[in-house]
PDB file of N, CA and C in Angstrom:
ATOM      1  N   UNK A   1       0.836  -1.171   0.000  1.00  0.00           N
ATOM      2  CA  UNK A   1       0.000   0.000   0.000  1.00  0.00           C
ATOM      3  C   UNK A   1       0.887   1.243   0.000  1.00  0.00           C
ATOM      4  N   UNK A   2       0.351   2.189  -0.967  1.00  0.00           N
ATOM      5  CA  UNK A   2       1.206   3.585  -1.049  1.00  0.00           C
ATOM      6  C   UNK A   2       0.695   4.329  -0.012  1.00  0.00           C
ATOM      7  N   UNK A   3       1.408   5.010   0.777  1.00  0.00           N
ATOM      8  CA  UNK A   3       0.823   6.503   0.994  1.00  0.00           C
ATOM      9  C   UNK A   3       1.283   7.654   0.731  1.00  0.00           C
ATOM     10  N   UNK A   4       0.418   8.322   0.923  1.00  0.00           N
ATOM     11  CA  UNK A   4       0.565   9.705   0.166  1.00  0.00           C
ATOM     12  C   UNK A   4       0.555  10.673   1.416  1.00  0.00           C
ATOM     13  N   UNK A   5       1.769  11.954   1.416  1.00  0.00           N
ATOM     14  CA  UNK A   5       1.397  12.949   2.654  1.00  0.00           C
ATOM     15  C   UNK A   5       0.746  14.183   1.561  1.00  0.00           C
ATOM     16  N   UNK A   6       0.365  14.904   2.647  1.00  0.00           N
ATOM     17  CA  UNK A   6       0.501  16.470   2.340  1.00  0.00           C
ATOM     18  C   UNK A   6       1.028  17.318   2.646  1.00  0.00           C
ATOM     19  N   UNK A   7       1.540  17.933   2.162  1.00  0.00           N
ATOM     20  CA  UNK A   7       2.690  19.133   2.698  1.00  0.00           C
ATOM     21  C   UNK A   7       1.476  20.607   2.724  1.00  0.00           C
ATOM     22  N   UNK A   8       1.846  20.775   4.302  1.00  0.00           N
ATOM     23  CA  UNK A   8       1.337  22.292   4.174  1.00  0.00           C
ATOM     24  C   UNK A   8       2.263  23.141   5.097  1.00  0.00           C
ATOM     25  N   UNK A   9       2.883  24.543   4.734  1.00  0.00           N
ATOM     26  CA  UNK A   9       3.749  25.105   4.956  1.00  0.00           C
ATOM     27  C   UNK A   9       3.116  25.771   6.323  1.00  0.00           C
ATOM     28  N   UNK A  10       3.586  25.644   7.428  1.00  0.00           N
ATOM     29  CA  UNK A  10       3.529  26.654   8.716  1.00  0.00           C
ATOM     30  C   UNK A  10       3.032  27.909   8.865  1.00  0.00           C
ATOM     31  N   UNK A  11       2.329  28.280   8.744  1.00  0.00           N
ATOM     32  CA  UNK A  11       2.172  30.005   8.288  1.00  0.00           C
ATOM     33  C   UNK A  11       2.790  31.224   9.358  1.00  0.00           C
ATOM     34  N   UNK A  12       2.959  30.601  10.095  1.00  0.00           N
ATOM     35  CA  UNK A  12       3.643  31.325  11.541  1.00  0.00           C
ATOM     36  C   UNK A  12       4.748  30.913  11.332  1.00  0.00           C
ATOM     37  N   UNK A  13       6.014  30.360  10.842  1.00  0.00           N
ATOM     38  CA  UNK A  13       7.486  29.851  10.799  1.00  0.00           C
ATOM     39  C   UNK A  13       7.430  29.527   9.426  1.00  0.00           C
ATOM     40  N   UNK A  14       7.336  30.304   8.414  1.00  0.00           N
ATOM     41  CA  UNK A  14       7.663  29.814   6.652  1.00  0.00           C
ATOM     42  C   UNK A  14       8.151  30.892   6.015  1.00  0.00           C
ATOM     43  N   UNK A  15       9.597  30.188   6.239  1.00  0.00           N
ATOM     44  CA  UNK A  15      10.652  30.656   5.138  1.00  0.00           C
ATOM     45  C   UNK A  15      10.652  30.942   3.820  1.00  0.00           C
ATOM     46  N   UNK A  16       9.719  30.873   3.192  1.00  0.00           N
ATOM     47  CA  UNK A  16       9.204  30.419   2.404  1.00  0.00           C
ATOM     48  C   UNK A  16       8.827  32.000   2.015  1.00  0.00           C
ATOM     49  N   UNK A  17       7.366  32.344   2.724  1.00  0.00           N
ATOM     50  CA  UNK A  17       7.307  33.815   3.376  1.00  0.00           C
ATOM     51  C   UNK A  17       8.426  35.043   3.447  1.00  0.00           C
ATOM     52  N   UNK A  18       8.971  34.624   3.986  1.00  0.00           N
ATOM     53  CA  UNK A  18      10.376  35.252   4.484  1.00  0.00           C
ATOM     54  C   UNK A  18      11.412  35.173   3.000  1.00  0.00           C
ATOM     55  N   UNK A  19      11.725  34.736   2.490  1.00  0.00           N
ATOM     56  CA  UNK A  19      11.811  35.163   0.695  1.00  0.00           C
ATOM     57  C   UNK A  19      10.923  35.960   0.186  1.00  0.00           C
ATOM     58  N   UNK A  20       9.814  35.803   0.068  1.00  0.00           N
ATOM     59  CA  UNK A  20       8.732  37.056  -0.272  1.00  0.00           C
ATOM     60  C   UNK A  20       8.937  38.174   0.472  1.00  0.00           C
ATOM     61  N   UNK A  21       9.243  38.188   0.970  1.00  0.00           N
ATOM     62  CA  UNK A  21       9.365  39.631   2.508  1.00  0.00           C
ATOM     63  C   UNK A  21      10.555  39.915   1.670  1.00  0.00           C
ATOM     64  N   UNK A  22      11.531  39.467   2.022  1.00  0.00           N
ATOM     65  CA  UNK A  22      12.865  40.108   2.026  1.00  0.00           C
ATOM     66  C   UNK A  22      13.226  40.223   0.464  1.00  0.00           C
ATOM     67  N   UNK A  23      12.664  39.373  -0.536  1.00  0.00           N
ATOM     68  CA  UNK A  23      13.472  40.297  -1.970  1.00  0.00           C
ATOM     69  C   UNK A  23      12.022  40.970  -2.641  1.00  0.00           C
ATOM     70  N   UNK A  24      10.771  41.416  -1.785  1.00  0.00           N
ATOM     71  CA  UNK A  24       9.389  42.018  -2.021  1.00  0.00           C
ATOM     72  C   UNK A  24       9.103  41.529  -3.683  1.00  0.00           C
ATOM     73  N   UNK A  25       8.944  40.717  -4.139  1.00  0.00           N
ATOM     74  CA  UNK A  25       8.723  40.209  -5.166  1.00  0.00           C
ATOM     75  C   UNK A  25       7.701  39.014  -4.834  1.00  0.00           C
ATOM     76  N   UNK A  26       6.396  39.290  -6.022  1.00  0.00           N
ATOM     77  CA  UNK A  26       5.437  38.194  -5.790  1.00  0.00           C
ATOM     78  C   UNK A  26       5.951  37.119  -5.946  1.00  0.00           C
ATOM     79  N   UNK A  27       5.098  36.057  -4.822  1.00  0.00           N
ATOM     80  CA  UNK A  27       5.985  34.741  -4.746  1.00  0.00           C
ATOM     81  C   UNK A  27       6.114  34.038  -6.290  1.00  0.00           C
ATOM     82  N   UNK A  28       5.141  34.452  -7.435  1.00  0.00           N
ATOM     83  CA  UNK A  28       4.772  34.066  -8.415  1.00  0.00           C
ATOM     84  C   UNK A  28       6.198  34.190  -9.420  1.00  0.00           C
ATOM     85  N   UNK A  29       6.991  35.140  -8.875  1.00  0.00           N
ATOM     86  CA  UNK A  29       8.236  35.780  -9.492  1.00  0.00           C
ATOM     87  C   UNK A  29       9.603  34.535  -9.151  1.00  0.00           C
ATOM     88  N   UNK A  30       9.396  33.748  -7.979  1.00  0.00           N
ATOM     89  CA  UNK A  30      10.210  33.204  -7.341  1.00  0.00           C
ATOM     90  C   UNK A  30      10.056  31.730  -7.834  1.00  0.00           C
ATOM     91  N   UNK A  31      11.703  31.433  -8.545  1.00  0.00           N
ATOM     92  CA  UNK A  31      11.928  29.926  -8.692  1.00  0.00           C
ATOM     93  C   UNK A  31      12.710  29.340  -7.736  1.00  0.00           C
ATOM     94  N   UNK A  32      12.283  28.106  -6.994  1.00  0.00           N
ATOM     95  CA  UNK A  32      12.831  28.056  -6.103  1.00  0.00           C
ATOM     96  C   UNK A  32      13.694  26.152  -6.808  1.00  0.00           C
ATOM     97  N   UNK A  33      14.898  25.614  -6.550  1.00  0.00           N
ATOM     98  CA  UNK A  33      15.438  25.384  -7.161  1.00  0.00           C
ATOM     99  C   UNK A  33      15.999  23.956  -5.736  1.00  0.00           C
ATOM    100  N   UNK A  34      15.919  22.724  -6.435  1.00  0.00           N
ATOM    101  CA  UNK A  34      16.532  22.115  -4.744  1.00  0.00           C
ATOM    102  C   UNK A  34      16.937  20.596  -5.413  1.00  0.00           C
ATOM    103  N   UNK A  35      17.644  20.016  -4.978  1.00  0.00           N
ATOM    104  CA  UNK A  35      17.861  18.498  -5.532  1.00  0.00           C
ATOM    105  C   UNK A  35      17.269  17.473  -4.940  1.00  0.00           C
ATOM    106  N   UNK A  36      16.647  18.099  -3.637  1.00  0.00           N
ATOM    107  CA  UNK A  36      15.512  17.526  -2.920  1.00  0.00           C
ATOM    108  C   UNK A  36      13.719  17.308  -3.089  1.00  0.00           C
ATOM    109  N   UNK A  37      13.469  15.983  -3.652  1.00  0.00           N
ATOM    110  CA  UNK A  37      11.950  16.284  -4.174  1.00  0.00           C
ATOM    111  C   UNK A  37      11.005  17.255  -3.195  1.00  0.00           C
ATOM    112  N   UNK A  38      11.339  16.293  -2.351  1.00  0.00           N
ATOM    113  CA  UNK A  38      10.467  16.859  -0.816  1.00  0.00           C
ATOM    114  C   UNK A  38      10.214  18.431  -1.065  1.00  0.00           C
ATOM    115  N   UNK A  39      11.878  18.747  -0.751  1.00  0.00           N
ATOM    116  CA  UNK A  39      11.721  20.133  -0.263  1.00  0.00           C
ATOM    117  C   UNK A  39      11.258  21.568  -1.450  1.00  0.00           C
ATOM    118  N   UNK A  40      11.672  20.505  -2.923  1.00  0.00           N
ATOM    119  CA  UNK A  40      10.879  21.350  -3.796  1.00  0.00           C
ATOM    120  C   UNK A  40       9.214  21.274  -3.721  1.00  0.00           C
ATOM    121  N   UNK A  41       8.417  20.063  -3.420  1.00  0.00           N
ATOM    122  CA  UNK A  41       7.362  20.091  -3.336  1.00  0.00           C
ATOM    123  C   UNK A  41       6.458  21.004  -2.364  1.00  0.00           C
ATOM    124  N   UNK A  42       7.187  21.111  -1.236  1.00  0.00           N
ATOM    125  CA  UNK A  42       6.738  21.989  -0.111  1.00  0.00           C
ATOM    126  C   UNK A  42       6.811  23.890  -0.664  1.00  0.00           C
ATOM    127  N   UNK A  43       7.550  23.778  -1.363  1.00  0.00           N
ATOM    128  CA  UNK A  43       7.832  25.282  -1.942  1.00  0.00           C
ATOM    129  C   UNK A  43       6.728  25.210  -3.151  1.00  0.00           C
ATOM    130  N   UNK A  44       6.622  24.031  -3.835  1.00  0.00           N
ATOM    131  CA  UNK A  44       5.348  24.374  -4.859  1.00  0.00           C
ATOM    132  C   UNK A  44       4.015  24.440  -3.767  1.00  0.00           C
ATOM    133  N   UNK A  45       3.885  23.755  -2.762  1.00  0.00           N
ATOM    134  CA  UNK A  45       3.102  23.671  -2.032  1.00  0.00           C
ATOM    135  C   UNK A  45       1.971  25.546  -0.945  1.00  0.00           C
ATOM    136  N   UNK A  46       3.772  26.042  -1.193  1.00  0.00           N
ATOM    137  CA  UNK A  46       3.284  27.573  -0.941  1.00  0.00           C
ATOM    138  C   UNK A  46       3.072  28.483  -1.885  1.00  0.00           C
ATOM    139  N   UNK A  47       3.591  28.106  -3.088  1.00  0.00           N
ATOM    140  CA  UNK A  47       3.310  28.799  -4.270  1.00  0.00           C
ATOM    141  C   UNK A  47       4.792  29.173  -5.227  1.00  0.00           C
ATOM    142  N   UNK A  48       5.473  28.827  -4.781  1.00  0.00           N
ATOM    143  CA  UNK A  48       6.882  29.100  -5.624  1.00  0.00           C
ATOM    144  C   UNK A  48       6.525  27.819  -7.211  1.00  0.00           C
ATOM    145  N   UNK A  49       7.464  28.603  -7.730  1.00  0.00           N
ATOM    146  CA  UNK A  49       7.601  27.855  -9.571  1.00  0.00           C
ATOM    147  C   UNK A  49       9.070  26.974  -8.689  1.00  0.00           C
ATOM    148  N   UNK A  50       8.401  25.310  -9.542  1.00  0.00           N
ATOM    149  CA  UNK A  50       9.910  24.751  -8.690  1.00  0.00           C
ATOM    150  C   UNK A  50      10.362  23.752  -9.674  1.00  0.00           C
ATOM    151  N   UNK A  51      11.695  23.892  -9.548  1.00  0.00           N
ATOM    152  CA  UNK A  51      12.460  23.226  -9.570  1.00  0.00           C
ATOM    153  C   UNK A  51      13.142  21.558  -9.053  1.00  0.00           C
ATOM    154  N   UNK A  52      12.961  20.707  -9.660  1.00  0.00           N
ATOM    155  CA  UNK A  52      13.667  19.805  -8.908  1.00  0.00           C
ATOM    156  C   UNK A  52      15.057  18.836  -9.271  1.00  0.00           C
ATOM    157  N   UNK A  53      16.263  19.084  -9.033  1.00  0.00           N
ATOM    158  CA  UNK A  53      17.200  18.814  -9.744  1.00  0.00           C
ATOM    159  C   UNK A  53      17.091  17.320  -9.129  1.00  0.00           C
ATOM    160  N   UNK A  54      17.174  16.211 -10.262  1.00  0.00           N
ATOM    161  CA  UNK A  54      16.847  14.839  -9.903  1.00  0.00           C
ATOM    162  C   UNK A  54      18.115  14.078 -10.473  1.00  0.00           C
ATOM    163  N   UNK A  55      19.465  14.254 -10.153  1.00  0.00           N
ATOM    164  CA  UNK A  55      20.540  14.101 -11.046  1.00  0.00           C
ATOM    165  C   UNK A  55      20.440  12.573 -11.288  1.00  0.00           C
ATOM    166  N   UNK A  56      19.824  11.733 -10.262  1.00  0.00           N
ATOM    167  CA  UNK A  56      20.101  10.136  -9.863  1.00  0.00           C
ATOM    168  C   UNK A  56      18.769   9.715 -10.629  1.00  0.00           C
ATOM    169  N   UNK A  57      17.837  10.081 -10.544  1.00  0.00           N
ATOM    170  CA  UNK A  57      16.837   9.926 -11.510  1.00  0.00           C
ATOM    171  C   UNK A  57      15.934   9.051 -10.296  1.00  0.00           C
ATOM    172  N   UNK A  58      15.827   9.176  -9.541  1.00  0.00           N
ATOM    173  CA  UNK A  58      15.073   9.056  -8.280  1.00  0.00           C
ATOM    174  C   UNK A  58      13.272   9.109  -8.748  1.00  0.00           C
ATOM    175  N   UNK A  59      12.601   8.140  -8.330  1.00  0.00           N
ATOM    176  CA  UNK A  59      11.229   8.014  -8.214  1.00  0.00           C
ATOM    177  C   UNK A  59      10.657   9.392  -7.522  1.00  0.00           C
ATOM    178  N   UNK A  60       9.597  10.207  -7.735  1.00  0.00           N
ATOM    179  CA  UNK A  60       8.722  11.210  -7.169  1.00  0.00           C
ATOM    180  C   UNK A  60       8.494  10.792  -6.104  1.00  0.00           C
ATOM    181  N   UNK A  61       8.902  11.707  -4.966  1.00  0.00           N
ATOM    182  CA  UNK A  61       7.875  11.052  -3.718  1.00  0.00           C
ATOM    183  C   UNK A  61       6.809  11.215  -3.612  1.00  0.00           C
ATOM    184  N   UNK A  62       5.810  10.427  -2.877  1.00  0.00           N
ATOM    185  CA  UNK A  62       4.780  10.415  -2.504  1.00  0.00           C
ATOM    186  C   UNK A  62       3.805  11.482  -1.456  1.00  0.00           C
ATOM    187  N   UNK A  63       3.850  12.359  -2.529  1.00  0.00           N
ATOM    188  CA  UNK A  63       3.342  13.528  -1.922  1.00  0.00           C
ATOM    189  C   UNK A  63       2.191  13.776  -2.818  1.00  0.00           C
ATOM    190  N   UNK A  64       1.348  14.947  -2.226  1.00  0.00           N
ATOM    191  CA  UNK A  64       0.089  15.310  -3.085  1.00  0.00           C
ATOM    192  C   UNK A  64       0.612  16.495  -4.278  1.00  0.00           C
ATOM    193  N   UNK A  65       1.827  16.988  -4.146  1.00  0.00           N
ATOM    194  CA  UNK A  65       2.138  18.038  -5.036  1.00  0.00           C
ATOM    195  C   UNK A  65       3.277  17.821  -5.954  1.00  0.00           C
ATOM    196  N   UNK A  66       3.456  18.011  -7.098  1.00  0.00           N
ATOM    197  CA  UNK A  66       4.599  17.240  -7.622  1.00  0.00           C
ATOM    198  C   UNK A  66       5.749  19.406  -8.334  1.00  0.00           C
ATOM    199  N   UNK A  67       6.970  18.640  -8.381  1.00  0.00           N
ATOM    200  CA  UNK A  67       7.764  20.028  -8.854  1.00  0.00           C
ATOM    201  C   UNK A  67       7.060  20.353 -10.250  1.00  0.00           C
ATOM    202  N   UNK A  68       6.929  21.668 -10.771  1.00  0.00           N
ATOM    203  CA  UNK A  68       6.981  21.729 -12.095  1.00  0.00           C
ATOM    204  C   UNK A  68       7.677  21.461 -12.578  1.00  0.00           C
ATOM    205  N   UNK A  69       8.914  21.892 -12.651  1.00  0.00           N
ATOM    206  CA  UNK A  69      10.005  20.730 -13.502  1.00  0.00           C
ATOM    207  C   UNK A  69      10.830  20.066 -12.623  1.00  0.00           C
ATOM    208  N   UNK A  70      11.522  19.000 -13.549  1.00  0.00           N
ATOM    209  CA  UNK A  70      11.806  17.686 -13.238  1.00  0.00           C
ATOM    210  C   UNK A  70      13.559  17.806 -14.201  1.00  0.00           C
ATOM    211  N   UNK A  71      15.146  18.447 -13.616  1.00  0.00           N
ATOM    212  CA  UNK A  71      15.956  18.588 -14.455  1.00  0.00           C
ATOM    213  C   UNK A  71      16.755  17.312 -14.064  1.00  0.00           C
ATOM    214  N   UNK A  72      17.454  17.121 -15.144  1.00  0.00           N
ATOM    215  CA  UNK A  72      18.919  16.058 -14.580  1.00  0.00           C
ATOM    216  C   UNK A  72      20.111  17.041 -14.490  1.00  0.00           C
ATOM    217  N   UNK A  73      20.406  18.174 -14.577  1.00  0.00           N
ATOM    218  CA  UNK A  73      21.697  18.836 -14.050  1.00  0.00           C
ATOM    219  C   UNK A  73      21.719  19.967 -13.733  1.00  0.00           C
ATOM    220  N   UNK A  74      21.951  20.655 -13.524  1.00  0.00           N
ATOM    221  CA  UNK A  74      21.690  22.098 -12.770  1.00  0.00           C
ATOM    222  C   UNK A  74      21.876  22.790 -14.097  1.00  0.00           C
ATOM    223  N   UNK A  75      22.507  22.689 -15.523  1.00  0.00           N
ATOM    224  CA  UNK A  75      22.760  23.837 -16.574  1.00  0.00           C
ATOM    225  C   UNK A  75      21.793  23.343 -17.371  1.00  0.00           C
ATOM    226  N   UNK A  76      20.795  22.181 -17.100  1.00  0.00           N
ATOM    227  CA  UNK A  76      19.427  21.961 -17.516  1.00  0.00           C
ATOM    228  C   UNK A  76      18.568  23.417 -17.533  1.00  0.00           C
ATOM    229  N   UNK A  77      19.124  23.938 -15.941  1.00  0.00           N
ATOM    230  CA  UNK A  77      17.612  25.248 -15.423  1.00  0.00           C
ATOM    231  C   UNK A  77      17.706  26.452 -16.509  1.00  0.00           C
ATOM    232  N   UNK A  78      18.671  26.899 -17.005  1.00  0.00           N
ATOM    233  CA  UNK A  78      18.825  27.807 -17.804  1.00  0.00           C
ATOM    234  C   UNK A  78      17.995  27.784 -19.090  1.00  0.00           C
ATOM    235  N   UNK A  79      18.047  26.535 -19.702  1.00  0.00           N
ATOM    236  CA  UNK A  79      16.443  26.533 -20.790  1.00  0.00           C
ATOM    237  C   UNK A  79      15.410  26.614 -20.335  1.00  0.00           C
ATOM    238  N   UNK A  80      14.958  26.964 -18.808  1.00  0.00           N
ATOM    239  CA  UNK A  80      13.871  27.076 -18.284  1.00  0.00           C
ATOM    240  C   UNK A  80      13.372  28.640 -17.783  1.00  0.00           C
ATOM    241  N   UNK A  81      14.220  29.272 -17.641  1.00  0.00           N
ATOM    242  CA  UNK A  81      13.761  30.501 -17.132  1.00  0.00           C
ATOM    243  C   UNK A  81      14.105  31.221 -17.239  1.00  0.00           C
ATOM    244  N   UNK A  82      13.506  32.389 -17.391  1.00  0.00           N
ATOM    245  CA  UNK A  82      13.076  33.988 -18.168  1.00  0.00           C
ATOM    246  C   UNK A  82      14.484  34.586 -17.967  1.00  0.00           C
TER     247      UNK A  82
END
């Protein structure tokens, strides 16, 4: 049997937030970039455009939110954004 979590970001302790605060740019503006599925999912989860550098080619975790993209190397991200 699979399970599945949900990620929902803290609203009182999210860093997440705290990038929006500090470079005042809609979160909509913000790619957030990680080699970690998880931790990219939790950032799509608050609203960031994400990234997930998957160099090993690793299965999606089992979460309810998946990255928008999916790179194998970090000079992948550059055909991706503005």
């Amino acid at each position: 049997m699979t399970k599945f979590y949900r990620l929902e970001p803290d609203p009182r302790v999210c860093v997440y937030q705290l990038a929006v605060d500090r470079l005042r740019v809609p979160m909509e503006a913000i790619g957030f970039v990680s080699s970690n599925c998880w931790d990219a999912c939790g950032a799509k989860s608050f609203g960031f455009r994400t990234y997930w550098i998957n160099r090993a080619g690793a299965p999606l975790d089992a979460l309810d939110v998946t990255p928008d993209y999916v790179i194998a190397r970090l000079t992948d991200l550059a055909a991706l954004v503005d």
